[in-house]
Protein backbone atom coordinates (compact mmCIF):
# COMPACT_ATOMS: atom_id res chain seq x y z
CA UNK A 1 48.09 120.39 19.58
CA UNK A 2 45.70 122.00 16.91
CA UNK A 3 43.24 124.33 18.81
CA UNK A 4 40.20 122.49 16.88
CA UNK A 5 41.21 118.91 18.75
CA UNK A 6 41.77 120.50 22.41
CA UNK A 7 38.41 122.60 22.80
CA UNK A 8 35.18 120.67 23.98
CA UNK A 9 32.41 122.67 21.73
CA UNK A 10 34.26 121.10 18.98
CA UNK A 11 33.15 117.59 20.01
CA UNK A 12 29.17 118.49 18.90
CA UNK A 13 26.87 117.26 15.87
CA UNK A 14 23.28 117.57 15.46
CA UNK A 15 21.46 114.36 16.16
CA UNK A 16 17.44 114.43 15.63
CA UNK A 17 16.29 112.76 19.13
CA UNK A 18 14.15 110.40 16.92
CA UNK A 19 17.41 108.54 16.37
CA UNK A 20 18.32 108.41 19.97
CA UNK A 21 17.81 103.76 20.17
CA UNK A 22 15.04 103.63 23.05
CA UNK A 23 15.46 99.80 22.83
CA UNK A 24 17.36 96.91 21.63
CA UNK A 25 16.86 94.89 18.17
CA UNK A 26 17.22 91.51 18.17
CA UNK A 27 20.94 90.66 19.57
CA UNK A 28 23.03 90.79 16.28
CA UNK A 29 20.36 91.94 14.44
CA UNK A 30 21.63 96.21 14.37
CA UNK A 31 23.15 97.96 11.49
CA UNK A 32 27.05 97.79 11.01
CA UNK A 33 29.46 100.96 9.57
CA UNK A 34 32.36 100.19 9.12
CA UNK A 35 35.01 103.27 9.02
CA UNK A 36 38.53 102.72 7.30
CA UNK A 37 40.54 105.69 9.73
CA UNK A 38 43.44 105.50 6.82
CA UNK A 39 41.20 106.21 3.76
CA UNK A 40 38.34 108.05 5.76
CA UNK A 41 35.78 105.79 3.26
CA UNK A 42 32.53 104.21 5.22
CA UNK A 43 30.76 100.89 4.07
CA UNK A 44 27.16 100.42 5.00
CA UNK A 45 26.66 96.70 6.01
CA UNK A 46 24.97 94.63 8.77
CA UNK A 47 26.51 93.29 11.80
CA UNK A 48 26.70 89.87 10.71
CA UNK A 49 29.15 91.24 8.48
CA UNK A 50 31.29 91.53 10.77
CA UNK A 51 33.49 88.28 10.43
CA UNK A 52 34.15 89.47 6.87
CA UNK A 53 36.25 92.63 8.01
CA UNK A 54 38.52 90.74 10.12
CA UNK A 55 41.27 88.91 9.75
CA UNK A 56 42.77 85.32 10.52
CA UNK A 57 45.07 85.66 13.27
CA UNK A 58 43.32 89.27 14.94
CA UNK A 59 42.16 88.77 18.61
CA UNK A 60 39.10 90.19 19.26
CA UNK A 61 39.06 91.43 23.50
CA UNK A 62 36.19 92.07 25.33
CA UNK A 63 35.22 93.14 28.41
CA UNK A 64 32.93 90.27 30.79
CA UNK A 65 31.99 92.79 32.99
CA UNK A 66 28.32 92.38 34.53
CA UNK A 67 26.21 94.92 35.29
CA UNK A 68 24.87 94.24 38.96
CA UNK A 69 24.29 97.79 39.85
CA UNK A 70 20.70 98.53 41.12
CA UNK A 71 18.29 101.13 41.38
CA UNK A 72 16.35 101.01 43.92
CA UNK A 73 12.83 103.35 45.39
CA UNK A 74 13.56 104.87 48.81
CA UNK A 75 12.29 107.15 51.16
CA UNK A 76 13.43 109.89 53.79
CA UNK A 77 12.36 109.85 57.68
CA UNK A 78 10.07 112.87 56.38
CA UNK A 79 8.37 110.48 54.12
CA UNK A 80 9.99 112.53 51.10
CA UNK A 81 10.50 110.11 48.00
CA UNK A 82 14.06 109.69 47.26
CA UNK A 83 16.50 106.86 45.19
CA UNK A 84 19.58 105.10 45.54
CA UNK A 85 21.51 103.54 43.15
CA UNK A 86 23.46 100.47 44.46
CA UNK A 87 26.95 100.29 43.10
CA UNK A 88 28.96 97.93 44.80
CA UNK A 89 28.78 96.04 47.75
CA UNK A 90 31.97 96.90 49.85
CA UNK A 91 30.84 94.08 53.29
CA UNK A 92 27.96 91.82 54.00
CA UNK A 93 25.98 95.19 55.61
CA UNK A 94 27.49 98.28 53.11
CA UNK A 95 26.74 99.45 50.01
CA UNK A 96 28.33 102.59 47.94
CA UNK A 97 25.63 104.13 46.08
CA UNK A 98 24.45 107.15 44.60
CA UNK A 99 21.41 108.99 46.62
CA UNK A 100 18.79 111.20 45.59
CA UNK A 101 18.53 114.42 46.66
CA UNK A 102 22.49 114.05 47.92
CA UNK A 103 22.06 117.30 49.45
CA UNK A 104 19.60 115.55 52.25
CA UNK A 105 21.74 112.73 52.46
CA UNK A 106 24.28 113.73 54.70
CA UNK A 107 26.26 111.11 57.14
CA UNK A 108 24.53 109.68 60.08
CA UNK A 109 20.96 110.08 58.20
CA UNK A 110 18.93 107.30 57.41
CA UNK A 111 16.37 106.38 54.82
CA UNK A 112 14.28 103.18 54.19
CA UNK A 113 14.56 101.11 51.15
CA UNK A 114 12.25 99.08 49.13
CA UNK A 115 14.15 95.85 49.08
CA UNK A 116 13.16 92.29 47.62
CA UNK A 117 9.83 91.16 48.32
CA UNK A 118 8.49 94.71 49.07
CA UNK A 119 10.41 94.44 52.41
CA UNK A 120 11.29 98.01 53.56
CA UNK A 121 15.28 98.03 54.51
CA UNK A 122 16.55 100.03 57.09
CA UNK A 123 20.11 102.36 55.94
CA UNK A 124 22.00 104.58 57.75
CA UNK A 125 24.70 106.71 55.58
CA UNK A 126 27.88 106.29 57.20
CA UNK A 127 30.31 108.32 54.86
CA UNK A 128 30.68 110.41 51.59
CA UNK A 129 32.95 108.91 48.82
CA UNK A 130 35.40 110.64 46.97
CA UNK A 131 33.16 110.67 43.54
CA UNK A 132 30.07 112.31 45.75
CA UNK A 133 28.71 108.71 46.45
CA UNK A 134 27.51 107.42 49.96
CA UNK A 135 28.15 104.14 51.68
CA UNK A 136 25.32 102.84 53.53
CA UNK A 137 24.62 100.63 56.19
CA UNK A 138 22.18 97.87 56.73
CA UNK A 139 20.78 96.68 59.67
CA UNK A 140 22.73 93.04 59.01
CA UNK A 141 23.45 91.03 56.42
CA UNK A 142 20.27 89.69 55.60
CA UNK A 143 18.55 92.96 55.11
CA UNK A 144 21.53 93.69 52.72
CA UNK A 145 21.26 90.80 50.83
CA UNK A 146 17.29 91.63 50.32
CA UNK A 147 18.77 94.68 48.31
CA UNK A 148 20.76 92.78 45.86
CA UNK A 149 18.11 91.60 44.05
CA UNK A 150 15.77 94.35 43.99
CA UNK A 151 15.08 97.46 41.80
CA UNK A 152 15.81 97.11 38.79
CA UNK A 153 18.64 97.80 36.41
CA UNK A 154 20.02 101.63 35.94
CA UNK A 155 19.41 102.29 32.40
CA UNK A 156 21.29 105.46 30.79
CA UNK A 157 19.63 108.71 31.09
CA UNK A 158 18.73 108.84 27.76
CA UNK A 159 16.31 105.74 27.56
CA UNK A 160 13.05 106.97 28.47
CA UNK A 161 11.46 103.51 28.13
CA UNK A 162 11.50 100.04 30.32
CA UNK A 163 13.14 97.32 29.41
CA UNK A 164 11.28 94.23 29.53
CA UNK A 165 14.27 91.72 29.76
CA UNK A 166 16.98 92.99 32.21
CA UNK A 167 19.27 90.35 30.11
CA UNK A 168 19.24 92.43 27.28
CA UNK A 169 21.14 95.22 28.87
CA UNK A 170 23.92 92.17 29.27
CA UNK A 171 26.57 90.77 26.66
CA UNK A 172 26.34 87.07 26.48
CA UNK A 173 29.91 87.06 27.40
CA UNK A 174 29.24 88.87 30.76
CA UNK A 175 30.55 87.03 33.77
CA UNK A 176 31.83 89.42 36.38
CA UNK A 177 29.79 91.61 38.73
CA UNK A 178 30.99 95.12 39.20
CA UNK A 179 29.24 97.25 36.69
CA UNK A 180 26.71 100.46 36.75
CA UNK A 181 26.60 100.53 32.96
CA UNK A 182 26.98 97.55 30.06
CA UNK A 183 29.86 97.98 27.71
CA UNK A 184 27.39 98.45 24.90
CA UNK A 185 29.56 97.91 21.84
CA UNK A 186 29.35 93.81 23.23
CA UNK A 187 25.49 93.89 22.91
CA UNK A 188 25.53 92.91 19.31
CA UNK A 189 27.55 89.88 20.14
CA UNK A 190 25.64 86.52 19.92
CA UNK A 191 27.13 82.93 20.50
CA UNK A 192 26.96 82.20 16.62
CA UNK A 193 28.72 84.86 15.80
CA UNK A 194 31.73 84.61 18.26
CA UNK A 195 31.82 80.89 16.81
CA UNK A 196 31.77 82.27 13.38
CA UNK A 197 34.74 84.09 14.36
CA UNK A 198 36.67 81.77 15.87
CA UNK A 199 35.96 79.66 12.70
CA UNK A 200 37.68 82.23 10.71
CA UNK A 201 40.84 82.61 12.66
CA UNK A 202 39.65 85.58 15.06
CA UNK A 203 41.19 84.62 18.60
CA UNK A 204 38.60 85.85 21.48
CA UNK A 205 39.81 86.85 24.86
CA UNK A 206 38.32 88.34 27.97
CA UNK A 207 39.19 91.59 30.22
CA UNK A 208 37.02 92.68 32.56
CA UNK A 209 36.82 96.84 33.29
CA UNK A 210 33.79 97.92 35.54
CA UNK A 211 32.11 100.96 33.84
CA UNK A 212 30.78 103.45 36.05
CA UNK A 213 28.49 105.93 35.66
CA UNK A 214 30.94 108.80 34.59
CA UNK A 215 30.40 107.10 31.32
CA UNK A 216 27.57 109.04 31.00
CA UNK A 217 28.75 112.43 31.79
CA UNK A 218 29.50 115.20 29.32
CA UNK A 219 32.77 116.72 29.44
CA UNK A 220 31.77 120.47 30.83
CA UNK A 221 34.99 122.21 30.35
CA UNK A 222 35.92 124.12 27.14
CA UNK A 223 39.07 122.43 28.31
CA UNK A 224 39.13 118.93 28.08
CA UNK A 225 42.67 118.35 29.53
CA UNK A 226 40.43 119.79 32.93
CA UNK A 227 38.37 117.07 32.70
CA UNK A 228 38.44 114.90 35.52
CA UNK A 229 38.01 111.19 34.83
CA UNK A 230 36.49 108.56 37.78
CA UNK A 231 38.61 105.56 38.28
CA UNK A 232 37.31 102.27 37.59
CA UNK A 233 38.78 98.66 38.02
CA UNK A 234 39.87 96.98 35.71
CA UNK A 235 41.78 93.11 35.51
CA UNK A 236 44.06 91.63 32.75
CA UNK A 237 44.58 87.71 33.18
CA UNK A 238 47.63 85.91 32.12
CA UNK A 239 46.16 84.30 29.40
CA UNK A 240 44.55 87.73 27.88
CA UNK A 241 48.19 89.02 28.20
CA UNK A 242 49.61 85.86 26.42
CA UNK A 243 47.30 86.33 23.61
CA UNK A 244 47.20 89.49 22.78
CA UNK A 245 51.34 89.58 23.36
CA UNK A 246 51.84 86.73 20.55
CA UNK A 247 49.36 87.22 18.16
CA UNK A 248 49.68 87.16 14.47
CA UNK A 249 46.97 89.77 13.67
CA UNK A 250 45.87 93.07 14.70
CA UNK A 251 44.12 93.65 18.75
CA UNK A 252 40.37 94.52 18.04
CA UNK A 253 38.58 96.20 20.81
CA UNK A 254 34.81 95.63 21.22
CA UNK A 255 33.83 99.11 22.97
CA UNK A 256 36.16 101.81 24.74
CA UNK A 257 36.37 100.03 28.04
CA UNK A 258 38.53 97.35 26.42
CA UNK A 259 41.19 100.20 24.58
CA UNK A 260 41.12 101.88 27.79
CA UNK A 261 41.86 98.44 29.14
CA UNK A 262 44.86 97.68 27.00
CA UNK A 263 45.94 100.61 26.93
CA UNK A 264 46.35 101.11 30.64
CA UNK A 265 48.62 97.61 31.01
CA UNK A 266 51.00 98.38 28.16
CA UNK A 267 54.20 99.20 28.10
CA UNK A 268 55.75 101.88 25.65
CA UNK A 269 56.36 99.46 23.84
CA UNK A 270 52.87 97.85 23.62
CA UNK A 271 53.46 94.87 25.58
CA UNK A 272 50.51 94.08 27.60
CA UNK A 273 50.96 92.79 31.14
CA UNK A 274 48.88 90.81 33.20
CA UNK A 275 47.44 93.03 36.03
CA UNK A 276 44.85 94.36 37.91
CA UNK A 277 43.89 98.11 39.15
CA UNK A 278 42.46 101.35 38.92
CA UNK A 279 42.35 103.12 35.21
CA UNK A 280 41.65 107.12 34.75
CA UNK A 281 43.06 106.73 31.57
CA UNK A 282 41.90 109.59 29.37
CA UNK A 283 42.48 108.80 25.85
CA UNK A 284 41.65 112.33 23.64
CA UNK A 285 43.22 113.65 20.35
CA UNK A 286 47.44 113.72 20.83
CA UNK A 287 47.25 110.29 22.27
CA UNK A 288 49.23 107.24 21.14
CA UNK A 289 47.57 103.98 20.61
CA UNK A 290 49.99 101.21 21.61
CA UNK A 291 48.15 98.09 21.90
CA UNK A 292 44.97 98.66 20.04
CA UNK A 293 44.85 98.45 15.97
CA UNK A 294 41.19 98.77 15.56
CA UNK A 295 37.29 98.49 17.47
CA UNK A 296 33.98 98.24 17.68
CA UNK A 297 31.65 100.43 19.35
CA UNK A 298 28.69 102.27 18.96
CA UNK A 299 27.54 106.03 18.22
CA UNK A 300 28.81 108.48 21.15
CA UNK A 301 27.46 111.24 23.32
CA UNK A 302 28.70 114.84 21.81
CA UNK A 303 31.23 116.16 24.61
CA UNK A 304 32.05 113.03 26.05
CA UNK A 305 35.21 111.28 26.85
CA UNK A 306 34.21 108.62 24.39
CA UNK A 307 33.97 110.84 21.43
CA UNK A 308 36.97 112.04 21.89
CA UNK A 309 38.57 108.80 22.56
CA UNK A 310 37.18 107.24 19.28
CA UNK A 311 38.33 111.16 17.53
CA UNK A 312 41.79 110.17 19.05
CA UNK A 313 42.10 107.05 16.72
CA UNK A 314 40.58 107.67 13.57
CA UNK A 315 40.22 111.94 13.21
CA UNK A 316 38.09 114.08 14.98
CA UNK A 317 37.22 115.17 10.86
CA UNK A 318 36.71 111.99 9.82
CA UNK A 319 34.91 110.65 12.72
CA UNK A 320 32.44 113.32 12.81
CA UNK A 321 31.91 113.04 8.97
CA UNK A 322 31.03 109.32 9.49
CA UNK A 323 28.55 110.51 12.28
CA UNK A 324 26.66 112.81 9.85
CA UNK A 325 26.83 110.15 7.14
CA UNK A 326 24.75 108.05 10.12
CA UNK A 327 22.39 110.40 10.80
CA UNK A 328 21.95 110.40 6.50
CA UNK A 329 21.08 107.07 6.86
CA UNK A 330 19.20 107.09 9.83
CA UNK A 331 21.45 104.88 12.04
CA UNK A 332 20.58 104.05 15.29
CA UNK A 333 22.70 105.62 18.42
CA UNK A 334 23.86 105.37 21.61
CA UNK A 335 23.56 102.15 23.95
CA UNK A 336 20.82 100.50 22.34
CA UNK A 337 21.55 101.82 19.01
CA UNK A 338 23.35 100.62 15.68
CA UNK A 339 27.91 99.67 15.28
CA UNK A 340 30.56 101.10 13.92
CA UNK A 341 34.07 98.67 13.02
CA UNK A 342 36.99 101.43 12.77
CA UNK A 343 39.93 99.46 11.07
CA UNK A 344 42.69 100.73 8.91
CA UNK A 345 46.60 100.58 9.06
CA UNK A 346 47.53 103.65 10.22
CA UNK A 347 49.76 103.09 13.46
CA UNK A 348 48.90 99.56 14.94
């Protein structure tokens, strides 16, 4: 592999933080760039153009993940200030969560929580997880259940400001609980326009891949290949199978959970099959894309697994040109910000 695609410092650009999206425009209402990966050429459009640059008989997959992951105020026996972030619930009583500082947070301590209602909830850590996480214990189930619906959403680290409408951090389409972070490329999405694509041809199906909060991590290696990816779960139905396995037209991703998706469940052969499990799938220049023949998704992190996973299908060189031609034109980026389309014929 050339040098240039396996070193991490190679995955940078300059990004003024001014263009760093601190909140959402209207749902469908962002900026659309759509990047041809054969030609390397860029069109400057709107989202609503979207319908336009797809095809009659492509099925568009997303990902109906939910994000139900709360943060939530907490405190020590010493009456320190500390945080957990509520993952998943693994019983009625326990929780995995990140906890804040982890280095006080050791099993058999406890710490209060501010649950629903301002109702203080009673923890006790009763293990480390494998990703540095804790599982915690409530008192019963009722004191758990106080913490499902408190806090308030975990917004990337980047967003500095509140969000007023918690549903704005979730796709229209989103259905299934599991998630500490949206898949952000499915913001744009409104109900008009998945009927205006259906209208053209454009099949829609569902996956559902629970993003965790790795997503947000830089790659800190100069070595990428010692990058160590989380696992999340992910779920391919029958009928997302069935589509995607006898379609007429090309598989369009919305966001990198769904080509991580896909690309976990096919064959060599890029037959999809219906299955569920855990992905670590780390998709980086040298890869081969054998389900997925273009996507949407928004403006990466540098060093992170998703830049290099959108480098891997389109060109680190022509990728990062199209970045710089964003930051020209004063696109929006990151979770809240502006979309990119990469189509072309290249492999898929």
């Amino acid at each position: 592999m050339d040098h240039q695609l396996d070193r991490t410092s190679n995955y940078e650009y300059d990004l003024p933080s001014e263009l760093i999206a601190q909140h959402p425009v209207e749902r469908g209402q962002s900026r659309l760039m759509v990047l041809d990966r054969t030609t390397g050429q860029v069109h400057l459009g709107t989202f609503a153009d979207l319908p336009g640059h797809l095809r009659e008989g492509d099925v568009l997959v997303v990902n109906d993940t939910r994000v139900s992951a709360r943060r939530i105020a907490a405190r020590l026996p010493s009456g320190r200030a500390a945080e957990a972030l509520l993952l998943r619930r693994r019983t009625d009583t326990e929780w995995e969560a990140l906890v804040y500082p982890g280095n006080r947070m050791r099993p058999g301590a406890t710490l209060e929580l501010m649950g629903s209602e301002n109702r203080v909830v009673r923890a006790e850590i009763i293990e480390r997880t494998p990703e540095g996480g804790r599982v915690l214990r409530c008192d019963d189930a009722e004191a758990s259940e106080m913490l499902a619906s408190a806090g308030t959403a975990p917004l990337p680290p980047y967003i500095h400001e509140p969000l007023h409408d918690e549903e704005r951090y979730q796709t229209v389409y989103a259905r299934c609980n599991g998630s500490a972070a949206a898949p952000t490329a499915g913001l744009h999405f409104t109900e008009e326009m998945l009927d205006r694509l259906a209208k053209r041809g454009v099949q829609v199906t569902r996956i559902t891949l629970h993003v965790g909060v790795d997503t947000f991590r830089p790659v800190r290696d100069e070595d990428p290949s010692q990058h160590a990816m989380h696992g999340e779960w992910y779920s391919v139905g029958d009928d997302a199978a069935d589509t995607i396995n006898t379609r007429q037209g090309r598989v369009i991703a919305v966001g990198t959970t769904v080509v991580r998706t896909l690309e976990s469940a096919a064959d060599e052969n890029g037959h999809v099959e219906a299955q569920a499990g855990i992905t670590r799938l780390f998709i980086r220049p040298g890869s081969r894309f054998r389900v997925v023949g273009g996507m949407v998704t928004n403006f990466h992190l540098p060093r992170s697994t998703l830049l290099m996973l959108v480098s891997a299908f389109a060109g680190r060189e022509t990728v990062l040109r199209a970045y710089r031609i964003a930051v020209e034109q004063r696109f929006r980026f990151y979770s809240f910000g502006d979309a990119m389309l990469i189509v072309g014929d290249a492999t898929v």
